[in-house]
N, C-alpha and C. Protein backbone atom coordinates (compact mmCIF):
# COMPACT_ATOMS: atom_id res chain seq x y z
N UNK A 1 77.34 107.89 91.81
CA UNK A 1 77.19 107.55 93.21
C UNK A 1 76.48 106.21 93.32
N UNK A 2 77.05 105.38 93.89
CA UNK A 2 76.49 104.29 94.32
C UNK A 2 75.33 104.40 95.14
N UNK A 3 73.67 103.51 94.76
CA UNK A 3 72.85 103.52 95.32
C UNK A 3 73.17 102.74 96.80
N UNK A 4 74.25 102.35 97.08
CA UNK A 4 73.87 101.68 98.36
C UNK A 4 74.87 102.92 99.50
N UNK A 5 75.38 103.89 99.14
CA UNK A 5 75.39 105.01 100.07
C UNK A 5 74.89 106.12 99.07
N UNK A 6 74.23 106.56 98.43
CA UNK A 6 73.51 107.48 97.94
C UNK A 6 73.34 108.18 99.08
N UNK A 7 72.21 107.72 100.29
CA UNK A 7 71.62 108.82 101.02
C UNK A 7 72.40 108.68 102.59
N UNK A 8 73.74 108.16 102.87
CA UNK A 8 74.49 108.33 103.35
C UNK A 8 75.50 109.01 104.08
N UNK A 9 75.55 110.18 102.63
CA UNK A 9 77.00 110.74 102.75
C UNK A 9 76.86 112.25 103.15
N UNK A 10 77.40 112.94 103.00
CA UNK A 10 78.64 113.08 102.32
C UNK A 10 80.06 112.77 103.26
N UNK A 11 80.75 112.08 102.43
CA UNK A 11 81.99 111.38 103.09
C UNK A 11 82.94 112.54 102.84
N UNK A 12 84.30 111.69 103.43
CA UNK A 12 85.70 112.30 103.24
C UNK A 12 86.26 111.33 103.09
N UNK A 13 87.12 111.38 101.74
CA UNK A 13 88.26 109.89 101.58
C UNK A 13 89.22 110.39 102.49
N UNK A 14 89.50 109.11 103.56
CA UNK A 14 90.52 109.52 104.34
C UNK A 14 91.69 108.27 103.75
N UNK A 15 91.51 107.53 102.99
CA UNK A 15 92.39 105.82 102.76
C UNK A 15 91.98 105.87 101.36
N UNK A 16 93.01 105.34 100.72
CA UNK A 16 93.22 105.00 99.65
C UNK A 16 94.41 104.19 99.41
N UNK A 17 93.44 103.24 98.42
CA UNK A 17 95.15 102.16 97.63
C UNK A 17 94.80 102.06 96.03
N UNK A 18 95.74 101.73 95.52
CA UNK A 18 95.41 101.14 93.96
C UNK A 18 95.89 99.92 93.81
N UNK A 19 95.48 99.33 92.91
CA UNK A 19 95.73 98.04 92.23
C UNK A 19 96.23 98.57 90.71
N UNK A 20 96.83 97.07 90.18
CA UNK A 20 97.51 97.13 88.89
C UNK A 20 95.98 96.04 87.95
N UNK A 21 95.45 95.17 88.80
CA UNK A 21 94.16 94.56 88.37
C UNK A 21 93.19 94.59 89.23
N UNK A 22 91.72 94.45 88.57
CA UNK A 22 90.51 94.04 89.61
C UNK A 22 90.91 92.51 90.55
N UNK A 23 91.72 91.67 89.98
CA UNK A 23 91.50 90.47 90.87
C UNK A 23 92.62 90.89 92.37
N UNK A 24 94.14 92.02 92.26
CA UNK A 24 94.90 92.08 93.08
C UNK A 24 93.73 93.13 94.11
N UNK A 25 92.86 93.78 93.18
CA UNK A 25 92.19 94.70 93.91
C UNK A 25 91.09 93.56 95.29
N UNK A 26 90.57 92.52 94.85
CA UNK A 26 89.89 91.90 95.18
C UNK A 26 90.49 91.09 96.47
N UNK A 27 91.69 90.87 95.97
CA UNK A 27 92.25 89.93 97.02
C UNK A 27 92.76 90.68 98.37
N UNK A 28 93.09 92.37 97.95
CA UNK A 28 93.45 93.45 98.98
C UNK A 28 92.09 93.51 99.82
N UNK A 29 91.03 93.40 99.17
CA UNK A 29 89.67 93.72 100.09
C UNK A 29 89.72 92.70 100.58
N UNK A 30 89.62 91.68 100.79
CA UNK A 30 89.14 90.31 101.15
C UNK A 30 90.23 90.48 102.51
N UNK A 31 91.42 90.59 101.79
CA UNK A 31 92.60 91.10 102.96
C UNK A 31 92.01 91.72 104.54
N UNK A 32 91.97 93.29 103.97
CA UNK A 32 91.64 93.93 104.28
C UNK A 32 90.11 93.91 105.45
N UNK A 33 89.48 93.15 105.34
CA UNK A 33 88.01 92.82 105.73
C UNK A 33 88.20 91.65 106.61
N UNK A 34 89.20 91.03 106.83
CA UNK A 34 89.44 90.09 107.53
C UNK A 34 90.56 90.20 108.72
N UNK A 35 90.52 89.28 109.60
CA UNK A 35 91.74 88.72 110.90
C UNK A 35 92.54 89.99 110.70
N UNK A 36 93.50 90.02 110.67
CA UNK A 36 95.07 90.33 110.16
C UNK A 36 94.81 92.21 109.26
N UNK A 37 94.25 91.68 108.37
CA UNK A 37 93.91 93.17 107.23
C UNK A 37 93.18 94.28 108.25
N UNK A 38 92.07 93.87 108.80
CA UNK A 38 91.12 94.84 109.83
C UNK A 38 91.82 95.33 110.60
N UNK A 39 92.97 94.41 111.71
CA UNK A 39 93.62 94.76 112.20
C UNK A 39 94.57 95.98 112.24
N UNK A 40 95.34 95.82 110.63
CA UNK A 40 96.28 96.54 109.70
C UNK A 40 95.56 97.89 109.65
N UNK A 41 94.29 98.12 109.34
CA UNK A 41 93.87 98.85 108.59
C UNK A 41 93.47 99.79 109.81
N UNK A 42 92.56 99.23 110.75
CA UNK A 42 92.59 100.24 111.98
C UNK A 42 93.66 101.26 112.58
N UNK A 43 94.71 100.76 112.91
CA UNK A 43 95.65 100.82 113.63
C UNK A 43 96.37 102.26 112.69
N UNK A 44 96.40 101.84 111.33
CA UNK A 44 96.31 102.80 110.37
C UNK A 44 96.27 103.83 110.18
N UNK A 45 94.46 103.92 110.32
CA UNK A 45 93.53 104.86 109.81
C UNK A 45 93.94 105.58 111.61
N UNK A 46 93.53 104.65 112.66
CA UNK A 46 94.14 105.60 113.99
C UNK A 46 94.81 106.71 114.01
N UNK A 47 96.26 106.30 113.47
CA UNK A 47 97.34 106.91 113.68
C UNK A 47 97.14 108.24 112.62
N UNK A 48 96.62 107.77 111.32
CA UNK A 48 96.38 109.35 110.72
C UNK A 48 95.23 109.88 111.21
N UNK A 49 94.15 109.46 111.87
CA UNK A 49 93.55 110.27 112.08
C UNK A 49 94.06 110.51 113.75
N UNK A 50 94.65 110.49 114.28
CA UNK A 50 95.01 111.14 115.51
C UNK A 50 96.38 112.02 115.29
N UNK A 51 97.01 111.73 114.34
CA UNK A 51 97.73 112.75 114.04
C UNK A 51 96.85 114.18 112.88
N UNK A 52 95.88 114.29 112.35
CA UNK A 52 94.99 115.12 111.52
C UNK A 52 93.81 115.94 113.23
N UNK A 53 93.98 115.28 113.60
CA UNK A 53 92.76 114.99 114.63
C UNK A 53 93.10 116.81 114.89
C-alpha cells in the first residue's frame, strides 16, 4: 500500500487500463490528467457509474 493513501481507503477499482511499457503508461497519465484525457475519462467513469449506480 502506498503511503500516500495508506490512511485513505478503502477504495473500489472502478477503471482500469494497461500498458505494454512504463513510458506508454506515462504518457496515458499525463493524457489522462489533462484538457481532452479528464474530459474522456469523466464522461466515462459517469456513464459506468450511472449505469452500476
Amino acid at each position: 500500500m502506498s503511503t500516500y493513501t495508506k490512511y485513505r481507503g478503502p477504495y473500489e477499482l472502478i477503471y482500469y487500463e494497461a500498458c505494454m511499457n512504463e513510458s506508454d503508461a506515462r504518457s496515458r497519465e499525463l493524457y489522462l490528467k489533462a484538457g481532452k484525457g479528464k474530459r474522456y475519462l469523466k464522461l466515462r467513469l459517469k456513464r459506468f457509474l450511472f449505469r452500476t449506480g
